[in-house]
Protein backbone atom coordinates (compact mmCIF):
# COMPACT_ATOMS: atom_id res chain seq x y z
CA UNK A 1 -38.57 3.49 -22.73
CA UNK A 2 -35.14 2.78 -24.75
CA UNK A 3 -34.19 -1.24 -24.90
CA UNK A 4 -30.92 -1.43 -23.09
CA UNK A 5 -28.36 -4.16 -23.32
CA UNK A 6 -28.74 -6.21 -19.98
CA UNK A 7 -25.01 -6.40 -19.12
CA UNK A 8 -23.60 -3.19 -20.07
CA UNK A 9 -26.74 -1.42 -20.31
CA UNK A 10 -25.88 0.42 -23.69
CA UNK A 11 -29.01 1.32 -25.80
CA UNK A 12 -29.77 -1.58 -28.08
CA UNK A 13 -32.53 -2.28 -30.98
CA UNK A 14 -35.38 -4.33 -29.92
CA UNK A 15 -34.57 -6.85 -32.72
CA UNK A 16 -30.07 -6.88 -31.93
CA UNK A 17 -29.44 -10.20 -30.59
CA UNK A 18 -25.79 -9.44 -29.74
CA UNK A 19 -24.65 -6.06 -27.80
CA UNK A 20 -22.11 -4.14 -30.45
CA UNK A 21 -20.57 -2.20 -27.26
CA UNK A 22 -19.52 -5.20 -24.82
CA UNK A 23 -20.13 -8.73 -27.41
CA UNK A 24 -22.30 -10.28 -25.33
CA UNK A 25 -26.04 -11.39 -25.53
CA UNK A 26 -28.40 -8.49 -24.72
CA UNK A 27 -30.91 -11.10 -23.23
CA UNK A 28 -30.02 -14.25 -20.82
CA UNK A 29 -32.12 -16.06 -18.61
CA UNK A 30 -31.27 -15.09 -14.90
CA UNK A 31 -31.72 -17.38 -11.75
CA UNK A 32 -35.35 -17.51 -10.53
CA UNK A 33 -35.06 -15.62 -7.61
CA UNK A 34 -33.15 -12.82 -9.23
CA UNK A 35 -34.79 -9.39 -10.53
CA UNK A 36 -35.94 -10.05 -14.31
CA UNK A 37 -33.83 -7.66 -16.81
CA UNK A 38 -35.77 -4.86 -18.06
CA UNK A 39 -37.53 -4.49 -14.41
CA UNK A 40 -38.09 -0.59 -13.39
CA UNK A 41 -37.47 0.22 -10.10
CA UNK A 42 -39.14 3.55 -8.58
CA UNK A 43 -40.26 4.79 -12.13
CA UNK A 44 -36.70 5.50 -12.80
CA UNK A 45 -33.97 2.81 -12.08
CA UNK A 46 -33.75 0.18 -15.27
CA UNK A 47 -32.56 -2.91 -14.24
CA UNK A 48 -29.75 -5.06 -15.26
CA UNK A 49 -27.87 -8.06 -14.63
CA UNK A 50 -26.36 -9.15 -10.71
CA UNK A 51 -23.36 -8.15 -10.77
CA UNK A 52 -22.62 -9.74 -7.37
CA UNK A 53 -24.57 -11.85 -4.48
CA UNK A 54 -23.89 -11.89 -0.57
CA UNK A 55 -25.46 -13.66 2.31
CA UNK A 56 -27.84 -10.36 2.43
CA UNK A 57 -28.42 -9.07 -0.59
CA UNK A 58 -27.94 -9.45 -4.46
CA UNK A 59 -26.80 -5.87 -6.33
CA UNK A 60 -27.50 -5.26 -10.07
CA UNK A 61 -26.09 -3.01 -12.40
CA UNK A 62 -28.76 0.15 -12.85
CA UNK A 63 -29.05 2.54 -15.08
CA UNK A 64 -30.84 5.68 -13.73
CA UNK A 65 -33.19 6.59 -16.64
CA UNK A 66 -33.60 10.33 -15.77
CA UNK A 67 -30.37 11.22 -14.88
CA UNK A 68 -29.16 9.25 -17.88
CA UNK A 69 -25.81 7.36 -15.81
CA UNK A 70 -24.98 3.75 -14.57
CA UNK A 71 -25.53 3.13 -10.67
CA UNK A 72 -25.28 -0.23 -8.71
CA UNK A 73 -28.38 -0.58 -6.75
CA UNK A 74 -28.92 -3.24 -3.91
CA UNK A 75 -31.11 -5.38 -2.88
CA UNK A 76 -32.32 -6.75 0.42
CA UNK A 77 -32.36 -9.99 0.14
CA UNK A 78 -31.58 -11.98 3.06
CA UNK A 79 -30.29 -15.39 1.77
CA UNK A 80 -32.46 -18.64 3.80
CA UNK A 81 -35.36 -16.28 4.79
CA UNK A 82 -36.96 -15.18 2.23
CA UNK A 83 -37.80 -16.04 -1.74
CA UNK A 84 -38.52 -15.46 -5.11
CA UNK A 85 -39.69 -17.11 -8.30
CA UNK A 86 -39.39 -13.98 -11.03
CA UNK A 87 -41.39 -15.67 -13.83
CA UNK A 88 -44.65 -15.27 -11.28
CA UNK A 89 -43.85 -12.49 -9.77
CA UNK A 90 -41.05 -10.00 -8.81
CA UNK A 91 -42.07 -9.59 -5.02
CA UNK A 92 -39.95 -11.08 -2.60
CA UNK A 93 -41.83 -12.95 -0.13
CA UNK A 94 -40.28 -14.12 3.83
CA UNK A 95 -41.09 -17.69 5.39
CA UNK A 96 -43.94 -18.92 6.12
CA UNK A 97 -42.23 -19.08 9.86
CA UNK A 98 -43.62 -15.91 12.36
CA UNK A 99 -39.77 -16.33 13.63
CA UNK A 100 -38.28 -15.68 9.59
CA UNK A 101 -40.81 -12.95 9.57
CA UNK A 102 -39.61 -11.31 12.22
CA UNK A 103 -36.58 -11.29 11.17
CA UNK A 104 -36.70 -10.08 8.02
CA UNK A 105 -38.84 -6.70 8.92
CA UNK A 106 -36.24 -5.96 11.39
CA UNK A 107 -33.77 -6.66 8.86
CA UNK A 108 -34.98 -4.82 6.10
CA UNK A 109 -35.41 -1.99 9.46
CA UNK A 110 -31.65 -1.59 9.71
CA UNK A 111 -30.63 -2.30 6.32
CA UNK A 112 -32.52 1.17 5.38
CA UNK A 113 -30.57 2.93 9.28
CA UNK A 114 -27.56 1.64 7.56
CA UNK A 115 -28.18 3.29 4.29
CA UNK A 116 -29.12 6.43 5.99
CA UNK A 117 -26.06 6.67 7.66
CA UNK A 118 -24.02 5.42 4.70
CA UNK A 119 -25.52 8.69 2.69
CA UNK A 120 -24.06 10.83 5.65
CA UNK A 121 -20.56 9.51 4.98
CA UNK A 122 -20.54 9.91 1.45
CA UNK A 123 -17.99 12.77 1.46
CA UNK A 124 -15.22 9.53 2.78
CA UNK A 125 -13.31 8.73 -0.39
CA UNK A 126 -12.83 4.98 0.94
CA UNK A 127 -16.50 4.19 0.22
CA UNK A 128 -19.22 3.71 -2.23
CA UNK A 129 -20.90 6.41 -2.59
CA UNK A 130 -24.69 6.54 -1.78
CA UNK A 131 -27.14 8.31 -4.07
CA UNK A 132 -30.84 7.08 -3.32
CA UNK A 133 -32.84 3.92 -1.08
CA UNK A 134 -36.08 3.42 -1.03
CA UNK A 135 -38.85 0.54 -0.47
CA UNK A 136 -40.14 -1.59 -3.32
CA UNK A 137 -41.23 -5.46 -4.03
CA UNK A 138 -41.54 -6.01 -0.31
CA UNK A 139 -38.23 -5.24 0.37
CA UNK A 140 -36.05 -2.29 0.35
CA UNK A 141 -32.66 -1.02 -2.30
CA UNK A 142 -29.91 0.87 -2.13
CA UNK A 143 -28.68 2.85 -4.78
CA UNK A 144 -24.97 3.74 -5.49
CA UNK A 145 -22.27 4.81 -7.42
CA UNK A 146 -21.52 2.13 -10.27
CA UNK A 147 -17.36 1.66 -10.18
CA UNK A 148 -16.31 0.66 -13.30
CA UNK A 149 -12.84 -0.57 -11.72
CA UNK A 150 -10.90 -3.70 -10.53
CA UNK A 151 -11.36 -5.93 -7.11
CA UNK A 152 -8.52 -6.17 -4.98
CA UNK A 153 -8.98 -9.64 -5.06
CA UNK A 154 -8.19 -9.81 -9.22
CA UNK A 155 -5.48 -7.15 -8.93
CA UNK A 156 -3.31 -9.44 -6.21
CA UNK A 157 -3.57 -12.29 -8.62
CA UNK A 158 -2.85 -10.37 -11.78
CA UNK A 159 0.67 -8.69 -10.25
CA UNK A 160 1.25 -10.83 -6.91
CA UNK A 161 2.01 -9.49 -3.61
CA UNK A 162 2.86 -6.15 -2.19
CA UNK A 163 5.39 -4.76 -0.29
CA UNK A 164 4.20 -4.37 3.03
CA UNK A 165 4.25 -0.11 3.36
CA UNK A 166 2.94 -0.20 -0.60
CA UNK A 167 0.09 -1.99 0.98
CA UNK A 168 -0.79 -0.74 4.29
CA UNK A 169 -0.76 2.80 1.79
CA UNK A 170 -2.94 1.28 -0.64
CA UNK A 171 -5.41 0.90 2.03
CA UNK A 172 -5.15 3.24 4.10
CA UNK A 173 -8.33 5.26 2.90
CA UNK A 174 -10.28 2.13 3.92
CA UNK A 175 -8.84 1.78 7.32
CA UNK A 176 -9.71 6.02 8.03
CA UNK A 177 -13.51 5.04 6.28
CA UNK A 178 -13.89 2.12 8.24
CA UNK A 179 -13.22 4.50 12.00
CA UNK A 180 -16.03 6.95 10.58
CA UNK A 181 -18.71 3.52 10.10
CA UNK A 182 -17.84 2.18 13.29
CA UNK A 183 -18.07 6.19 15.03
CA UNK A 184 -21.63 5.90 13.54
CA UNK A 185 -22.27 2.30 15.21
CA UNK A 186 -21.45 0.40 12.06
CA UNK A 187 -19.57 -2.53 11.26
CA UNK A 188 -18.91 -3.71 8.08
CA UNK A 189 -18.73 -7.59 9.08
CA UNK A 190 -17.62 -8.51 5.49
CA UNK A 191 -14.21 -7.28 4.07
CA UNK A 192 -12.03 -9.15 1.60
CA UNK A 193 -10.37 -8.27 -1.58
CA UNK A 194 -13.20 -9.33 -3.02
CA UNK A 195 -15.00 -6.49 -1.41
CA UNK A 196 -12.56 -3.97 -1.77
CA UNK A 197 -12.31 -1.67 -5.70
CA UNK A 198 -9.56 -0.11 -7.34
CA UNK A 199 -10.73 2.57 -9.35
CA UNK A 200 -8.17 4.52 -10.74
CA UNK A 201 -6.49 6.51 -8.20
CA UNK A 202 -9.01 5.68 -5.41
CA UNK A 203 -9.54 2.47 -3.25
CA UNK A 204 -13.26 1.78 -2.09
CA UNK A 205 -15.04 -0.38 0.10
CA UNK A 206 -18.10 -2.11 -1.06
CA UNK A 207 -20.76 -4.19 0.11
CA UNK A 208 -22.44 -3.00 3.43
CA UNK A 209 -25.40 -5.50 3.07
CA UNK A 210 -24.17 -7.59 5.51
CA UNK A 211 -23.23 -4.54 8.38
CA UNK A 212 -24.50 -4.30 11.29
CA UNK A 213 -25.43 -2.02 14.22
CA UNK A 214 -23.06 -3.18 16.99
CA UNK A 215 -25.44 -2.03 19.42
CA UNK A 216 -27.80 -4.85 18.56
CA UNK A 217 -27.51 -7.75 20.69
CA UNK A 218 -29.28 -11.13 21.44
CA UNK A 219 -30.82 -11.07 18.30
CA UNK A 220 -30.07 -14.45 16.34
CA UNK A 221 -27.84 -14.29 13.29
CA UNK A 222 -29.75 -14.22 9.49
CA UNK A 223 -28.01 -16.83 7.07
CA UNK A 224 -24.16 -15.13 6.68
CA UNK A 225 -21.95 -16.12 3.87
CA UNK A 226 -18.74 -16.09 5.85
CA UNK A 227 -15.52 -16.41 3.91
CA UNK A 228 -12.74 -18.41 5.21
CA UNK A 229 -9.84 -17.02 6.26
CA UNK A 230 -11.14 -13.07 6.47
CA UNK A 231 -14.04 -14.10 8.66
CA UNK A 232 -13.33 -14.22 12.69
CA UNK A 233 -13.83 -17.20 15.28
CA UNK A 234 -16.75 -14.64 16.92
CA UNK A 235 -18.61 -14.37 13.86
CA UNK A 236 -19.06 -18.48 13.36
CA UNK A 237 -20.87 -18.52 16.97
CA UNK A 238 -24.15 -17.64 17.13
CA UNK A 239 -23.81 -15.74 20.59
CA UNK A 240 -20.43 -14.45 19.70
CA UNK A 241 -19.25 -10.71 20.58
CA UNK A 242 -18.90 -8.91 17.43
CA UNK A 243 -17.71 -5.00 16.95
CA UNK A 244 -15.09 -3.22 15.48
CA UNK A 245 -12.27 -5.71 16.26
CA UNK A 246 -13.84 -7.90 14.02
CA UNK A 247 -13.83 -5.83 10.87
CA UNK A 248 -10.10 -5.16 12.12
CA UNK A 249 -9.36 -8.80 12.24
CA UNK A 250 -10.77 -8.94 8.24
CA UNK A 251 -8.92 -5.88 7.37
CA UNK A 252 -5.83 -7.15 8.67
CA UNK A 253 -5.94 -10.61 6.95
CA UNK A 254 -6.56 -8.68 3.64
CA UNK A 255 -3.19 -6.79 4.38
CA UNK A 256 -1.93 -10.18 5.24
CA UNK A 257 -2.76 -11.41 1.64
CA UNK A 258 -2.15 -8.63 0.24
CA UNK A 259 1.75 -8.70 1.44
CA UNK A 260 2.08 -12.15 1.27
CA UNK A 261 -0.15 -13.31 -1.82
CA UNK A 262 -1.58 -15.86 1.33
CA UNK A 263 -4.82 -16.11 2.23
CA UNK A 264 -4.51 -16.95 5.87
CA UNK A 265 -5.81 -20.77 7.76
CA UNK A 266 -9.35 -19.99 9.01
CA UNK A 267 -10.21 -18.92 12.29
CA UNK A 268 -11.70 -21.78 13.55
CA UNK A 269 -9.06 -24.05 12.90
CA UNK A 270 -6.64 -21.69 14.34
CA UNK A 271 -8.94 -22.01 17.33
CA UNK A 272 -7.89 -25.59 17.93
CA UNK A 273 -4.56 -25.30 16.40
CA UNK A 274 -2.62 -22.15 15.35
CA UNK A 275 -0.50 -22.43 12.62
CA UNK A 276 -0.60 -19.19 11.36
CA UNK A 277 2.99 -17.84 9.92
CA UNK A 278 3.94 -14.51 9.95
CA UNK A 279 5.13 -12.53 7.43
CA UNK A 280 8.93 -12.46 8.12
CA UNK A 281 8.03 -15.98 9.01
CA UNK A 282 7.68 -16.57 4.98
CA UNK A 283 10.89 -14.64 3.79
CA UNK A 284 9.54 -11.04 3.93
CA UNK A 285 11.15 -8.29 4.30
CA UNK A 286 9.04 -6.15 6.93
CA UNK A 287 9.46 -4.17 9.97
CA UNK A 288 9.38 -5.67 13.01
CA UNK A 289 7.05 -3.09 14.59
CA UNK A 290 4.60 -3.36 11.16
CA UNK A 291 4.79 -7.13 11.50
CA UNK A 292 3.73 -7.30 15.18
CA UNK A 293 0.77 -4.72 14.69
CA UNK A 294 -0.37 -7.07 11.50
CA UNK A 295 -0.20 -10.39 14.07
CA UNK A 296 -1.76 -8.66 16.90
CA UNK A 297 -4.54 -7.45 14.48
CA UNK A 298 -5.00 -11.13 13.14
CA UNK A 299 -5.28 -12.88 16.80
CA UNK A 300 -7.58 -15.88 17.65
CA UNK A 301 -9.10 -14.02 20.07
CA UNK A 302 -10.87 -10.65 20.17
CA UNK A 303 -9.66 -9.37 23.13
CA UNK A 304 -6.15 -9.87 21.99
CA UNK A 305 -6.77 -7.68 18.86
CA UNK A 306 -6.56 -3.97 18.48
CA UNK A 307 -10.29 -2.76 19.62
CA UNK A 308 -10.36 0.38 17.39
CA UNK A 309 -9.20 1.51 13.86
CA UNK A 310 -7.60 3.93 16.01
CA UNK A 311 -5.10 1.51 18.01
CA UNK A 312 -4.76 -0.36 14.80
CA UNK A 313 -3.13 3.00 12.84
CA UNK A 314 -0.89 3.49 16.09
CA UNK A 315 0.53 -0.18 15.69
CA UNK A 316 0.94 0.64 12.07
CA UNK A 317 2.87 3.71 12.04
CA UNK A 318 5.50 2.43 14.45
CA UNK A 319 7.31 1.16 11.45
CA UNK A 320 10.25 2.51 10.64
CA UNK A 321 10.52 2.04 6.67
CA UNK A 322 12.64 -0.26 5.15
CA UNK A 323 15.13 1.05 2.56
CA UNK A 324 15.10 -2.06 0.65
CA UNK A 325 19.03 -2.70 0.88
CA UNK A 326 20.53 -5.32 2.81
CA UNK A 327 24.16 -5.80 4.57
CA UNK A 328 25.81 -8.94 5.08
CA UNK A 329 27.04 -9.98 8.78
CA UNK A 330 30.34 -11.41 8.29
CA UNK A 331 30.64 -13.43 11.54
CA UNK A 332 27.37 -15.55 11.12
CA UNK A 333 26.48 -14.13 7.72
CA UNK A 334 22.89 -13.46 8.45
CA UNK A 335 21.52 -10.79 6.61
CA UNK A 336 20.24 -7.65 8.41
CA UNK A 337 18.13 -4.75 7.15
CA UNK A 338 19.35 -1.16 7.25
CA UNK A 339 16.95 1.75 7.82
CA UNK A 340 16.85 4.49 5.86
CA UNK A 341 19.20 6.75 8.68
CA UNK A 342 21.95 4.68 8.38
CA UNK A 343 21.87 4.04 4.80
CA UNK A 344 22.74 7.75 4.46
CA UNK A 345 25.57 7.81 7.25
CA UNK A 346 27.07 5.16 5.11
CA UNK A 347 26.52 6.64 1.80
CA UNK A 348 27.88 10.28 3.41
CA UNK A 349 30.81 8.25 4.44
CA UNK A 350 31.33 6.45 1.11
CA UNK A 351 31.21 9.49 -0.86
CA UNK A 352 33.40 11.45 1.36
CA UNK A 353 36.01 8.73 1.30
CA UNK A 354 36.27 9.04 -2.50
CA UNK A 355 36.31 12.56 -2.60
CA UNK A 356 40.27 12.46 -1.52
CA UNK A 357 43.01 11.62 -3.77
CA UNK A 358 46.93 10.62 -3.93
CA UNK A 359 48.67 13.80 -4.97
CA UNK A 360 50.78 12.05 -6.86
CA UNK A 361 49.67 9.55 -9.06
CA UNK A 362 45.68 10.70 -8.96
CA UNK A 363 44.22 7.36 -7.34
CA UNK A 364 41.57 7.78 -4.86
CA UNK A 365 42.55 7.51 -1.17
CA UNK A 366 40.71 6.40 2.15
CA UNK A 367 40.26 9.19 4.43
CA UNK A 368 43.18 9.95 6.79
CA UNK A 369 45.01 7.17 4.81
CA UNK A 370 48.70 8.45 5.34
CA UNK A 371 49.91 6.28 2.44
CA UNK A 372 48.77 5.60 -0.83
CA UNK A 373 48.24 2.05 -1.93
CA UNK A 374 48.84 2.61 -5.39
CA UNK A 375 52.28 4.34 -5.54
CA UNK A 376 53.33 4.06 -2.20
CA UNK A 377 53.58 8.20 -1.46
CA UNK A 378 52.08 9.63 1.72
CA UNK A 379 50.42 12.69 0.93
CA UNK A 380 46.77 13.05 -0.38
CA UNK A 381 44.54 16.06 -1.25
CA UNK A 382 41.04 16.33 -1.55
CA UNK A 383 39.39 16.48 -5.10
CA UNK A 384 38.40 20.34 -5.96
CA UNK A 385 36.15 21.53 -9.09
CA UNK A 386 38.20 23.69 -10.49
CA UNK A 387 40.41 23.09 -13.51
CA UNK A 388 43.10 20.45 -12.55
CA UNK A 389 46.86 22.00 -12.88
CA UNK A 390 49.48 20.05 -14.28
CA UNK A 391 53.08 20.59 -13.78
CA UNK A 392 54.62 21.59 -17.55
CA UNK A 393 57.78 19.37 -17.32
CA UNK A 394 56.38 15.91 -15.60
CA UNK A 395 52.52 15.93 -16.19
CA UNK A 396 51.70 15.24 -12.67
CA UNK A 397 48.66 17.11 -10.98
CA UNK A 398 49.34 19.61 -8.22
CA UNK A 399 46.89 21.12 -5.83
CA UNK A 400 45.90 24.95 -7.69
CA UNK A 401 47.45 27.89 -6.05
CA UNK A 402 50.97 25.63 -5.50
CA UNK A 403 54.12 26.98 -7.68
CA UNK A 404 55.93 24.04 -7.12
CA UNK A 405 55.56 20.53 -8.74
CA UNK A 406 56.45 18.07 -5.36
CA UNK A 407 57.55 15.47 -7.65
CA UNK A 408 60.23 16.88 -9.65
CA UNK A 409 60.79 20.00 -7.85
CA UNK A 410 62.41 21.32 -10.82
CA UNK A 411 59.70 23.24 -12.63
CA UNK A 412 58.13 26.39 -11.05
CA UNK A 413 55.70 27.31 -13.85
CA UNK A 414 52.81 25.49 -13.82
CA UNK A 415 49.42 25.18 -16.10
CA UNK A 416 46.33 26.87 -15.03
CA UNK A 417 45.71 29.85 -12.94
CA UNK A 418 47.11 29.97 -9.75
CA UNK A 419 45.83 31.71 -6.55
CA UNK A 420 48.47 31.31 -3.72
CA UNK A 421 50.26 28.43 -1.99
CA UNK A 422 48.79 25.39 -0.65
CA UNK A 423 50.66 23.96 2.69
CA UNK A 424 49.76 20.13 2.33
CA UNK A 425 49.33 18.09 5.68
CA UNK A 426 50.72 14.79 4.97
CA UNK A 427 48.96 13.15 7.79
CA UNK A 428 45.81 14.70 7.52
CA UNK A 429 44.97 15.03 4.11
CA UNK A 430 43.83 18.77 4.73
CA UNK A 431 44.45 22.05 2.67
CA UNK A 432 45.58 25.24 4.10
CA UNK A 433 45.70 27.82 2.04
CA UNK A 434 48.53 30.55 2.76
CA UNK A 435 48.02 33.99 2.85
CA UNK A 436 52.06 34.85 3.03
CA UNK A 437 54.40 34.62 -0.14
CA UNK A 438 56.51 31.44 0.22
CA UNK A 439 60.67 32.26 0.02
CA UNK A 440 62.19 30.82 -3.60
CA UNK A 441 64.33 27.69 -2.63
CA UNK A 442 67.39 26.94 -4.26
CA UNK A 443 68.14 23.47 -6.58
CA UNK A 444 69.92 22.46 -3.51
CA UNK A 445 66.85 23.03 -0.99
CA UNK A 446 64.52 22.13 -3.30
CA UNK A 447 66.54 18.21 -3.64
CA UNK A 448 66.65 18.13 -0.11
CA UNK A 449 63.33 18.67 0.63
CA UNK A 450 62.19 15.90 -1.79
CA UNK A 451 64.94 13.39 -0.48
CA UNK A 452 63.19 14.71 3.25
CA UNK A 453 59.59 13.54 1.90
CA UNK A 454 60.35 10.51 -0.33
CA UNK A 455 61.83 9.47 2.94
CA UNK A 456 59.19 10.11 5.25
CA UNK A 457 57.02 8.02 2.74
């Protein structure tokens, strides 16, 4: 069998010191209780380096010898009842204890239900794919797809926070994974950004070893690695209720960091004294509706949360999306949010407005103005896209289809093409077009008419 570089596992010379693929040493001691580099697992799964360790297992990066591909294989290994020492021997061996014994068969029991039912659900693009388990070294493994990606957890402090629907999107595939687990008596019991992989276009969940089968109860709790902050009051007490409002109290406080670049106060002192803030709380924009499902979800209490993923989407998709553009009140100048509705009514209303202009001097006009603030004249007409005629003796622009220039009233020849008469409504602002030839005016009704206008002005 090939020598393989432990870390990357890239084909190496026996006698290389120093992997030319990633730069670092093809051999390093390991921790004594960890699989020894180089190990072969079911006659076909090289060993590598952990690339991770939980409260349940430790998972190594693989390379599938036959197949020729990386995978990320699993180990049970349930931290505080059982142990190893890898220069003796690579078993793993339980306590000496009848009560750690116990536990650990019926551990290792479920751990190989859960990857049964984890291989069912491999068609869910919000999880790690399962490709093989089996029992070895007095324990049992789990073999998956290797993601060669980024952790939530590193992404949110390499760019910050989110905005709030940017993030609820982002992991959304999770939340619609996570109702299949718990439809198949799962829950997950351990979701963070730490737990969570960005691999390209796809988001994944990893790290099932410490899921459960909610349907077990009064069984004592194995040694869990709870993280502060993501972890619930119910899962610090040894008889407390757990199921699927507890992964939807972890999956919330990841959108809570996620949105707010926060990690929120643990549970347990929010138990005594709850100081949580919430998002708008902090200077956020969000949605009401989006910020009251993410509170609800995060509640001290279980039976205050949302009990399904199901309920938890509803509460979610109340929100009505922010457009991102805000408008100052003038009487106590608090600035309000407009949705995206209104935001169009107002730029309709804008653009219409601009659309009209003075007939005279060519400066735009409020709707239904009746005077123009620029020259003082009362008549406007509404901007058209055809070519712009231009009376030949004064230069001013007249409405197309009009033979007379309204400002000198001297000049019937215009510039352009002209297709009829335009009757202009002063008050209005409105064309009519006329489908009758107008009468020719004399010089003398022609002065009177403009002394009639520049009056009414």
């Amino acid at each position: 069998m090939n020598n393989y570089c432990m870390h990357c596992l890239s084909p190496v010379m026996e006698t290389v010191g120093i992997c030319k693929n990633c730069g670092r040493p093809v051999r390093q001691e390991v921790p004594p209780h960890h699989l020894l580099p180089g190990t072969v697992l079911n006659n076909k799964f090289y060993i590598g380096h952990a690339l991770g360790e939980g409260g349940f297992g430790i998972t190594y990066i693989g390379r599938d010898v036959m197949l020729d591909m990386l995978v990320a294989i699993k180990e049970y290994y349930p931290n505080g009842c059982v142990y190893r020492t890898n220069t003796a021997s690579q078993q793993v061996h339980s306590g000496a204890s009848q009560e750690h014994q116990l536990q650990f068969q019926k551990g290792k029991e479920r751990f190989l239900q859960e990857a049964r039912i984890l291989a069912r659900l491999n068609g869910e693009i919000g999880i790690v794919g399962v490709r093989d388990f089996f029992e070895e070294q007095n324990t049992a493994y789990i073999v998956m797809e290797y993601l060669n990606g980024e952790t939530l957890k590193s992404y949110i402090k390499r760019v910050g926070r989110m905005e709030p629907r940017a993030a609820v999107t982002l992991l959304m595939p999770v939340m619609k994974t996570l109702r299949e687990v718990h439809a198949n008596g799962l829950i997950h019991r351990d979701i963070s950004p730490d737990n969570i992989m960005l691999v390209r276009d796809q988001v994944k969940l990893l790290d099932f070893g410490a899921a459960r089968d909610v349907s077990v109860k009064g069984q004592k709790s194995l040694s869990v690695m709870l993280k502060p902050g993501y972890a619930p009051e119910e899962q610090y007490r040894s008889k407390g209720v757990q199921g699927p409002w507890t992964d939807i109290y972890a999956l919330c406080a990841t959108l809570y960091k996620c949105i707010t670049g926060v990690t929120p106060d643990d549970s347990m002192q929010r138990v005594y004294q709850d100081e949580l803030q919430s998002v708008s709380s902090l200077g956020i924009a969000i949605d009401p509706s989006l910020g009251a499902a993410l509170m609800k979800g995060l509640s001290v209490m279980q039976d205050d949360r949302y009990q399904s993923v199901d309920e938890l989407l509803t509460g979610l998709s109340n929100e009505r999306p922010l457009t991102g553009h805000a408008d100052q009140d003038d009487e106590d100048g608090v600035t309000v949010f407009i949705d995206s509705a209104d935001l169009r009514k107002r730029q309709s209303a804008a653009k219409k407005a601009a659309s009209v202009t003075c007939l005279y001097c060519g400066n735009p006009m409020s709707e239904g103005a009746n005077f123009c603030v620029h020259c003082g004249k009362g008549a406007s007409v509404a901007e058209v896209a055809a070519p712009q005629n231009r009376c030949r003796k004064c230069g001013i622009t007249i409405p197309p289809g009009t033979e007379l220039c309204r400002n000198c009233t001297v000049s019937r020849s215009v510039s352009g093409s002209s297709t009829g008469p335009v009757l202009i409504s002063k008050n209005s602002g409105l064309l009519s077009k006329s489908t009758q030839p107008q009468p020719t005016e004399d010089k003398k009704s022609m002065a009177f008419r403009r002394a009639s206008l520049d009056l009414s002005t």
